[in-house]
PDB file of N, CA and C in Angstrom:
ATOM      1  N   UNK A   1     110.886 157.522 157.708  1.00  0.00           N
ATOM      2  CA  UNK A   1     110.390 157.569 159.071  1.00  0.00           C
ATOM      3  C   UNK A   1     111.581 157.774 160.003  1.00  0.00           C
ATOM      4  N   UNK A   2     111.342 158.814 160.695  1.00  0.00           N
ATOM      5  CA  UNK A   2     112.420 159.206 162.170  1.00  0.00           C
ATOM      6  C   UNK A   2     112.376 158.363 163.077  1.00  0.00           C
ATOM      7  N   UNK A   3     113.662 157.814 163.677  1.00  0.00           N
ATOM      8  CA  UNK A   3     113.589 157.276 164.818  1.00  0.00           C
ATOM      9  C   UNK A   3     112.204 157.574 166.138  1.00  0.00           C
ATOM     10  N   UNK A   4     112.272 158.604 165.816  1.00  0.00           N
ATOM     11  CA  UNK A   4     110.844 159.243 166.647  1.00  0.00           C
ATOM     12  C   UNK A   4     109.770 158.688 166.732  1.00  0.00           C
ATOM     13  N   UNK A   5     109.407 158.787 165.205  1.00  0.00           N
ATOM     14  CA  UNK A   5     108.292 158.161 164.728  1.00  0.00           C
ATOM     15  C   UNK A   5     108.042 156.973 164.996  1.00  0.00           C
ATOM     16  N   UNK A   6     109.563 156.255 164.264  1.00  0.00           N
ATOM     17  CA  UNK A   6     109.368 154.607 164.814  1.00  0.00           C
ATOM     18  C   UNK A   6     108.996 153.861 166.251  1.00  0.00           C
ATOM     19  N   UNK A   7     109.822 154.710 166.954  1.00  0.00           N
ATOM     20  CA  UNK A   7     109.417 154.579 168.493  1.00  0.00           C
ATOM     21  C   UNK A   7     107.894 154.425 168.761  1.00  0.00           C
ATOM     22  N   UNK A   8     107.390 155.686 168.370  1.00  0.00           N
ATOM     23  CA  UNK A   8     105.829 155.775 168.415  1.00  0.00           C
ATOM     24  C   UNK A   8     105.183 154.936 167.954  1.00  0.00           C
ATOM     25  N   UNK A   9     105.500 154.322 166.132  1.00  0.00           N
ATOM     26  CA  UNK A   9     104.902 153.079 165.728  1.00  0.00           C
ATOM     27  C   UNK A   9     104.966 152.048 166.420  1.00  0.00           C
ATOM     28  N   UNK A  10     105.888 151.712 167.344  1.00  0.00           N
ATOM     29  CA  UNK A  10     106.112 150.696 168.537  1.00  0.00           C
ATOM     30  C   UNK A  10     104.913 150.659 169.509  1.00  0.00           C
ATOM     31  N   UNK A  11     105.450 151.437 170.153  1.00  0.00           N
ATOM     32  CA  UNK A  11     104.504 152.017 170.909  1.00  0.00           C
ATOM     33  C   UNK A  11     102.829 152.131 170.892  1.00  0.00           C
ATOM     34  N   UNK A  12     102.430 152.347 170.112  1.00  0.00           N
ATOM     35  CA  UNK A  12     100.596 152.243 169.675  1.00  0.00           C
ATOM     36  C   UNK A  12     100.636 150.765 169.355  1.00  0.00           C
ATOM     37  N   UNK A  13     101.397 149.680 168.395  1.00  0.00           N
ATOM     38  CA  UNK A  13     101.389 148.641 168.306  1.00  0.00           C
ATOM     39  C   UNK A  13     101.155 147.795 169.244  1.00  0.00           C
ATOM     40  N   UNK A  14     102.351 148.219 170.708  1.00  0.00           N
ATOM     41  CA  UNK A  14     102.019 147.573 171.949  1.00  0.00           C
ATOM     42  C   UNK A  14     100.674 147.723 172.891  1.00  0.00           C
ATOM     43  N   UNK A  15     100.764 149.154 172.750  1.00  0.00           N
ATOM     44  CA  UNK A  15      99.511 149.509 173.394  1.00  0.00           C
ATOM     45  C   UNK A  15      98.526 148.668 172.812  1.00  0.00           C
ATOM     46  N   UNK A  16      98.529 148.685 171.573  1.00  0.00           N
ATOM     47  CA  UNK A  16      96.783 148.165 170.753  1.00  0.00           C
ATOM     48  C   UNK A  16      96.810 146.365 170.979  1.00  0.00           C
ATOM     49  N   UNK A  17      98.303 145.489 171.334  1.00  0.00           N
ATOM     50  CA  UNK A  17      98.559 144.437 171.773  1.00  0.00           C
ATOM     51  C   UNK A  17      97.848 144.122 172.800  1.00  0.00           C
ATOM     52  N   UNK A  18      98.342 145.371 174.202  1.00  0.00           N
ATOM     53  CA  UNK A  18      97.310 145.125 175.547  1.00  0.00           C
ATOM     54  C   UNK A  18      96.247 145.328 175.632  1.00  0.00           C
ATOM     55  N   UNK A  19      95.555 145.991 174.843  1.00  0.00           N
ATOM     56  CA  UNK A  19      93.944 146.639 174.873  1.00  0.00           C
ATOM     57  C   UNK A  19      93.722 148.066 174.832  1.00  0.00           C
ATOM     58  N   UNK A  20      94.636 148.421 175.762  1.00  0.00           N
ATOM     59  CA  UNK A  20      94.870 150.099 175.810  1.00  0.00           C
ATOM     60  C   UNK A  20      95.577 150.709 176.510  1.00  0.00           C
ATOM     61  N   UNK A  21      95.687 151.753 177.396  1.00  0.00           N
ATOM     62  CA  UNK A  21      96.500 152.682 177.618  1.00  0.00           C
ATOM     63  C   UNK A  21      96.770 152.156 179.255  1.00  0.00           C
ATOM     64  N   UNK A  22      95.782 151.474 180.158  1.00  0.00           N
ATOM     65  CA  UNK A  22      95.914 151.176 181.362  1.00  0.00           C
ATOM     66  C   UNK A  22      96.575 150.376 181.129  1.00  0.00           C
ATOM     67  N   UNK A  23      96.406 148.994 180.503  1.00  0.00           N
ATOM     68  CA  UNK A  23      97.146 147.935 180.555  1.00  0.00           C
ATOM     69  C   UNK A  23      98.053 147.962 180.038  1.00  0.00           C
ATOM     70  N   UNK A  24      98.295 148.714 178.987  1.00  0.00           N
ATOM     71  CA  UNK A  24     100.303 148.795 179.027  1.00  0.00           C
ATOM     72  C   UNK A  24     101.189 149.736 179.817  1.00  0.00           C
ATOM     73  N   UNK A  25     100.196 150.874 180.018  1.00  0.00           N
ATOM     74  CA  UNK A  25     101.281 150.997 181.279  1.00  0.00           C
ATOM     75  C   UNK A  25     101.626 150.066 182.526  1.00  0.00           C
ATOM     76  N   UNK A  26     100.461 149.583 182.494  1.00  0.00           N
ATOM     77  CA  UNK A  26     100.957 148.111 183.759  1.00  0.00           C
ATOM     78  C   UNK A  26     101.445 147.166 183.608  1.00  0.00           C
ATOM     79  N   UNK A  27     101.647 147.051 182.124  1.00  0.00           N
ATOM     80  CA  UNK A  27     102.341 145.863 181.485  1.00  0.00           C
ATOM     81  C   UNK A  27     103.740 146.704 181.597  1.00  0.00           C
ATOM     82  N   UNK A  28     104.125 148.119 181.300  1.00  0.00           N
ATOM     83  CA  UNK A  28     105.267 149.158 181.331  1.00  0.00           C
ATOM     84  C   UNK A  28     105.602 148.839 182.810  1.00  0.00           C
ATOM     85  N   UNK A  29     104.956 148.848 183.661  1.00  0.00           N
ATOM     86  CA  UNK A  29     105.405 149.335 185.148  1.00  0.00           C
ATOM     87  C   UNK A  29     105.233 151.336 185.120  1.00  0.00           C
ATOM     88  N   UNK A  30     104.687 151.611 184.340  1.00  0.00           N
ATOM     89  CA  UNK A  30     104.728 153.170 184.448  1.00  0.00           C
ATOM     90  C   UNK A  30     103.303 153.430 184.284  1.00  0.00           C
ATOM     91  N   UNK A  31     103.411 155.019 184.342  1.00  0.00           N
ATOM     92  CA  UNK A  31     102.324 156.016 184.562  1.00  0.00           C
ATOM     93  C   UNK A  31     101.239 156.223 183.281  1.00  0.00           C
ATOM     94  N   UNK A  32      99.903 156.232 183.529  1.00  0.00           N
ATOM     95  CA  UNK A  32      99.179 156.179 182.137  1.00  0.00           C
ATOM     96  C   UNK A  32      99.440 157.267 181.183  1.00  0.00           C
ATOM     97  N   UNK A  33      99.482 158.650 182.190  1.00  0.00           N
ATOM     98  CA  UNK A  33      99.819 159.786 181.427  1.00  0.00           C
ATOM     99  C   UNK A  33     100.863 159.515 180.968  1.00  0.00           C
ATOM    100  N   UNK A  34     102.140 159.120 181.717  1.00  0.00           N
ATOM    101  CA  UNK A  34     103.804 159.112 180.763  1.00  0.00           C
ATOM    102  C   UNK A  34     103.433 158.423 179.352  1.00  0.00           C
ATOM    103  N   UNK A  35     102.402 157.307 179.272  1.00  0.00           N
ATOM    104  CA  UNK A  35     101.757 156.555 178.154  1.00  0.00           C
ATOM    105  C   UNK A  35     101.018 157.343 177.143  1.00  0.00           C
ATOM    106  N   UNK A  36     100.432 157.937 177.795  1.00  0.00           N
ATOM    107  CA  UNK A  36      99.524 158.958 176.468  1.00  0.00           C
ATOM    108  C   UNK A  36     100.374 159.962 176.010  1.00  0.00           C
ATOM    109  N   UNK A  37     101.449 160.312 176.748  1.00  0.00           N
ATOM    110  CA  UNK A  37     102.267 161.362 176.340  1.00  0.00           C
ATOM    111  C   UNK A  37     103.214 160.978 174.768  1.00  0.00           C
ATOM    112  N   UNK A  38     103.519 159.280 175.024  1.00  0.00           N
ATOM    113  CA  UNK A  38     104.156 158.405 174.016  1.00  0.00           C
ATOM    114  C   UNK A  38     103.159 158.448 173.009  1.00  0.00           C
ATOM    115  N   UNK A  39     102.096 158.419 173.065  1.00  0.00           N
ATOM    116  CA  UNK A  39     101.530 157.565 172.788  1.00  0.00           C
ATOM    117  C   UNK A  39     100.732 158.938 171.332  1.00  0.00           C
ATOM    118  N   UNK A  40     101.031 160.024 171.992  1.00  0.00           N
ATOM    119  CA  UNK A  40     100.230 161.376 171.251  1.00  0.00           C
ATOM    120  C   UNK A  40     101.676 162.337 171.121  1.00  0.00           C
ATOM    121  N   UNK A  41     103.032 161.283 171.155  1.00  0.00           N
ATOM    122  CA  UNK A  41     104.636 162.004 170.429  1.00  0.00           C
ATOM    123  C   UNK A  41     104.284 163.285 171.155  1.00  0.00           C
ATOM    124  N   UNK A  42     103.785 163.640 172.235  1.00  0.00           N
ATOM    125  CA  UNK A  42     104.358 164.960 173.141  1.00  0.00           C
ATOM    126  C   UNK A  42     105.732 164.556 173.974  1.00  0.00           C
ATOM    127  N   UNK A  43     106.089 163.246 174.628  1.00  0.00           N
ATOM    128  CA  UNK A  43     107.210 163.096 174.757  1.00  0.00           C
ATOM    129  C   UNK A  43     107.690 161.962 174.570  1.00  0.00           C
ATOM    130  N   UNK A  44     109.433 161.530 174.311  1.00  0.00           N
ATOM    131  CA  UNK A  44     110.063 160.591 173.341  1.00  0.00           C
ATOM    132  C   UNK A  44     110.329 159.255 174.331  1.00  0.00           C
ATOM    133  N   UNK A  45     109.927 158.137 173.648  1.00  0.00           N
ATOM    134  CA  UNK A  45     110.012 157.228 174.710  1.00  0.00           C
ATOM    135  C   UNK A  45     111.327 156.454 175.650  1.00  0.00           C
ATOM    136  N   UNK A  46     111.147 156.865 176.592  1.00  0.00           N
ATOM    137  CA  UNK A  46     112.735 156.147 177.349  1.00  0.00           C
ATOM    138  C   UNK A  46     113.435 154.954 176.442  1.00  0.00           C
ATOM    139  N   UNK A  47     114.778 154.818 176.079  1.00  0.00           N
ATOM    140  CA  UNK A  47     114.580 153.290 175.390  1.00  0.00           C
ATOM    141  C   UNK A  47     114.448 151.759 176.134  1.00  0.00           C
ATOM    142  N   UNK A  48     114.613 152.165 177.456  1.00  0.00           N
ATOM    143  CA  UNK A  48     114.111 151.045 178.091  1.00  0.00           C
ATOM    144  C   UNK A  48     112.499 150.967 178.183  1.00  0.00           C
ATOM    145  N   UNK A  49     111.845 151.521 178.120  1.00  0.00           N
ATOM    146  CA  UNK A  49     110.578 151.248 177.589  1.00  0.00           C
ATOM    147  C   UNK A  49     109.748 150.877 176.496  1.00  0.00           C
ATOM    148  N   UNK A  50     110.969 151.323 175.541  1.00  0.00           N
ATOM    149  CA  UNK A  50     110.619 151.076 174.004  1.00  0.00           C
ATOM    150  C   UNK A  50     110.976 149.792 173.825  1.00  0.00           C
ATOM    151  N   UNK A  51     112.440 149.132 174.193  1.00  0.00           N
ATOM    152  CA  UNK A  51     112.781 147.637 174.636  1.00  0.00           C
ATOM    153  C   UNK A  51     111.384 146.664 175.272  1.00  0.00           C
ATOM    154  N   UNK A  52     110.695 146.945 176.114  1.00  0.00           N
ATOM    155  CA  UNK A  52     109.763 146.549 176.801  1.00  0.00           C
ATOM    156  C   UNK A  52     108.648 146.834 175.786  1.00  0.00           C
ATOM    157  N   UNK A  53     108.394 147.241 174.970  1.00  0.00           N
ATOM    158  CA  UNK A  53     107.502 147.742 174.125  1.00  0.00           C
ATOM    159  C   UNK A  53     107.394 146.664 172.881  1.00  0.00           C
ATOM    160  N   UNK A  54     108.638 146.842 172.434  1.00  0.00           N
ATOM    161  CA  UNK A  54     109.393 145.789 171.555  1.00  0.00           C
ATOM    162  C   UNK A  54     108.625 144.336 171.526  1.00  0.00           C
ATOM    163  N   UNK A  55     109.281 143.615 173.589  1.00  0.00           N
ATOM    164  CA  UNK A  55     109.150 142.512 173.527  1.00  0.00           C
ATOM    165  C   UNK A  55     107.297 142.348 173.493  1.00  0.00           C
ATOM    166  N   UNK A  56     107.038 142.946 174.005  1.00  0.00           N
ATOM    167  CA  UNK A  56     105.063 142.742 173.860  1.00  0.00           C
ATOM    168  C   UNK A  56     104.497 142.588 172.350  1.00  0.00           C
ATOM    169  N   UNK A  57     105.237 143.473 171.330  1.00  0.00           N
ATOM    170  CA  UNK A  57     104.917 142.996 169.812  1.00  0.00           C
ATOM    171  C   UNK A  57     105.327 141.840 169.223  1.00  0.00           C
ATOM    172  N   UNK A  58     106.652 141.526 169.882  1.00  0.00           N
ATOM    173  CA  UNK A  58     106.730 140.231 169.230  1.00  0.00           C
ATOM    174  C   UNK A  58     106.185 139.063 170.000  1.00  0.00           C
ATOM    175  N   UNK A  59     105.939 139.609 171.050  1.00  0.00           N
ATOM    176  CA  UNK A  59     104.615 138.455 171.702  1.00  0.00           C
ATOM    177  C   UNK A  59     103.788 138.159 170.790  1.00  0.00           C
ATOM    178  N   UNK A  60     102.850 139.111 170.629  1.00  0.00           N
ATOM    179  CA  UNK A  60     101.820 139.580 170.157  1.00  0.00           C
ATOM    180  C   UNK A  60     101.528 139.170 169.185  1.00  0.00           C
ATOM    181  N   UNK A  61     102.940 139.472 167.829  1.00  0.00           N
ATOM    182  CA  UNK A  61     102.968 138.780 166.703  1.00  0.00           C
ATOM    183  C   UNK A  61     103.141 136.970 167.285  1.00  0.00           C
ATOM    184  N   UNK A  62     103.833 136.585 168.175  1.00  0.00           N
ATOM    185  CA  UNK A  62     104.278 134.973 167.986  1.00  0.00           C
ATOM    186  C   UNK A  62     103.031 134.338 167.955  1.00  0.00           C
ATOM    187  N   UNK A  63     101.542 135.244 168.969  1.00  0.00           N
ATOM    188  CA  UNK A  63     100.350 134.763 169.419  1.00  0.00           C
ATOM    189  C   UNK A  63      99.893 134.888 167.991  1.00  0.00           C
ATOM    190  N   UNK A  64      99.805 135.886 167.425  1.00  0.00           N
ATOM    191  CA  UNK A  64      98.882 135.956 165.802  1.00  0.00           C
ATOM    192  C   UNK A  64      99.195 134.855 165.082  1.00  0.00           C
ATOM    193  N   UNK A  65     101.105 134.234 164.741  1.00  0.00           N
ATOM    194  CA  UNK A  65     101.207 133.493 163.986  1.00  0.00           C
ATOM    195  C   UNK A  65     100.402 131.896 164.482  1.00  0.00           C
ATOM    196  N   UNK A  66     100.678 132.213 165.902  1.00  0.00           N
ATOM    197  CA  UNK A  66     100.036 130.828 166.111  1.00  0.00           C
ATOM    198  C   UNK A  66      98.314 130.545 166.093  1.00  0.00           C
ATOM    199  N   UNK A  67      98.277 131.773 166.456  1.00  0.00           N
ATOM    200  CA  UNK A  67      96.472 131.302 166.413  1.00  0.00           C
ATOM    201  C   UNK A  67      96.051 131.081 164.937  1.00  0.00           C
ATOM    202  N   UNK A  68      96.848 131.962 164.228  1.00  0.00           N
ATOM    203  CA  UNK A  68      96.669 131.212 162.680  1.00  0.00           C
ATOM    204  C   UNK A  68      97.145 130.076 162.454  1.00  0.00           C
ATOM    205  N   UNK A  69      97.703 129.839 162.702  1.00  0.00           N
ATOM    206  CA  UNK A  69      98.305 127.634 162.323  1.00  0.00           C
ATOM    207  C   UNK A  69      97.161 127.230 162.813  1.00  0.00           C
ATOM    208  N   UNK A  70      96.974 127.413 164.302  1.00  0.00           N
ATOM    209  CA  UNK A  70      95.829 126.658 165.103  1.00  0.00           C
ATOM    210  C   UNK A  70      94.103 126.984 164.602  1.00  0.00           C
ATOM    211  N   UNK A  71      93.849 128.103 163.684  1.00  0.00           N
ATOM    212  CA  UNK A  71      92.718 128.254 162.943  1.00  0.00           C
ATOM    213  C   UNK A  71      92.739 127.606 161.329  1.00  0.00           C
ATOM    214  N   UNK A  72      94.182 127.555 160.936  1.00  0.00           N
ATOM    215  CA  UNK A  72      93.790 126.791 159.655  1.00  0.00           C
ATOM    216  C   UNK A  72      94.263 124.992 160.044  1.00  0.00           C
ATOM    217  N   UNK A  73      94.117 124.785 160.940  1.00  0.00           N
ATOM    218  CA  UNK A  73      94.309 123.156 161.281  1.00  0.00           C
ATOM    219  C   UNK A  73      93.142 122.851 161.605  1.00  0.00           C
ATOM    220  N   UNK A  74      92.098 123.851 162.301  1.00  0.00           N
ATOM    221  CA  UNK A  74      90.769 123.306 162.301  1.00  0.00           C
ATOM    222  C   UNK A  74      89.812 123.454 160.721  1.00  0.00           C
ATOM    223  N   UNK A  75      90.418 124.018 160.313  1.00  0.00           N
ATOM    224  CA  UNK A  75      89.428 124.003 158.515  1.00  0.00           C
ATOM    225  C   UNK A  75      90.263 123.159 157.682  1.00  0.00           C
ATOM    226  N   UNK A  76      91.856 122.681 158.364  1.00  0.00           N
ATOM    227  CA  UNK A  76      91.741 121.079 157.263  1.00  0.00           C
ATOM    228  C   UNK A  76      91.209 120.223 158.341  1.00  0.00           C
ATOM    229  N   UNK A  77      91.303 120.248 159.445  1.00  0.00           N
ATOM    230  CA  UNK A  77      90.203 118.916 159.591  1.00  0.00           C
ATOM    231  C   UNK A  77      88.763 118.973 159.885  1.00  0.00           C
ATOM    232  N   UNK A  78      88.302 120.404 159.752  1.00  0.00           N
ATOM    233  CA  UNK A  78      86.915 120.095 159.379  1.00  0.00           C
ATOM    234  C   UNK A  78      86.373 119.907 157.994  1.00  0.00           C
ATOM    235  N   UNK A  79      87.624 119.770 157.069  1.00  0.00           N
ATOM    236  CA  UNK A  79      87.453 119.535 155.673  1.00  0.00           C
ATOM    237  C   UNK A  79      88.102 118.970 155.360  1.00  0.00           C
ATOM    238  N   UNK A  80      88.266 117.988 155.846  1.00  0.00           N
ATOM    239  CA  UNK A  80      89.365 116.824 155.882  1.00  0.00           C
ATOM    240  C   UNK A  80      88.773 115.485 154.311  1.00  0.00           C
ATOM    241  N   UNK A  81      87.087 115.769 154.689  1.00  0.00           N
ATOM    242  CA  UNK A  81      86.853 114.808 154.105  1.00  0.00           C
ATOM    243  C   UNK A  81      86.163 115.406 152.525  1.00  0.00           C
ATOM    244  N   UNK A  82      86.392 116.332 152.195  1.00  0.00           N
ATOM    245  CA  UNK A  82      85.777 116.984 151.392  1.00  0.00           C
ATOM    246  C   UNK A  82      87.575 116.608 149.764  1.00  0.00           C
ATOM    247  N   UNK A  83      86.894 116.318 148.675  1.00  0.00           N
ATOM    248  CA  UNK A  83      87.714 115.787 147.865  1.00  0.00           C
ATOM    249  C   UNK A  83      88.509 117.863 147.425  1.00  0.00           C
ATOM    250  N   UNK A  84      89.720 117.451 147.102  1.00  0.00           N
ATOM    251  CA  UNK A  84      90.548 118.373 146.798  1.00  0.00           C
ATOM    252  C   UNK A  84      90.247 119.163 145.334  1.00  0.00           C
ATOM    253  N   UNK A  85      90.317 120.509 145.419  1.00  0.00           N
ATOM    254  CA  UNK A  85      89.766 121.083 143.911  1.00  0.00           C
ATOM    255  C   UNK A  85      90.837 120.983 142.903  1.00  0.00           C
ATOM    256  N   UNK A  86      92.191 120.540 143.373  1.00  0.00           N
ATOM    257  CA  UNK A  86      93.242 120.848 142.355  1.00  0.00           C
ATOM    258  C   UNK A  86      92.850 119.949 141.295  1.00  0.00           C
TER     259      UNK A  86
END
């Protein structure tokens, strides 16, 4: 994979983080088209945007890891009382 590419894999990651194409450009501070342009590799993303791109995935990911801790803490204690299969 080309730096290019990777950029772009960034990029749709973040986007698909905010919902879509409005809200990361407003999460960007930029233009929707400059976004779809990234977004469909017609043009290469500034790297200060890709930086900004960056930090929204690892948001994104910190929110996934946690809502998973916080979804398997409610199935041990809603099965808290249920005897263990080991």
């Amino acid at each position: 994979m080309g730096i290019r590419a990777a950029y772009q894999s960034v990029i749709i990651h973040a986007c698909m983080a905010c919902g879509d194409e409005t809200a990361f450009a407003a999460a960007l501070g930029t233009s929707v088209p400059e976004v779809v342009d990234w977004l469909l590799g017609e043009r290469p993303v500034p790297p200060h945007y890709f930086l900004k791109a960056v930090d929204i995935v690892l948001a994104s990911n910190w929110k996934q890891i946690s809502d998973n801790r916080a979804f398997l803490e409610q199935v041990r204690r809603r099965n808290a009382a249920r005897p263990s299969r080991r």
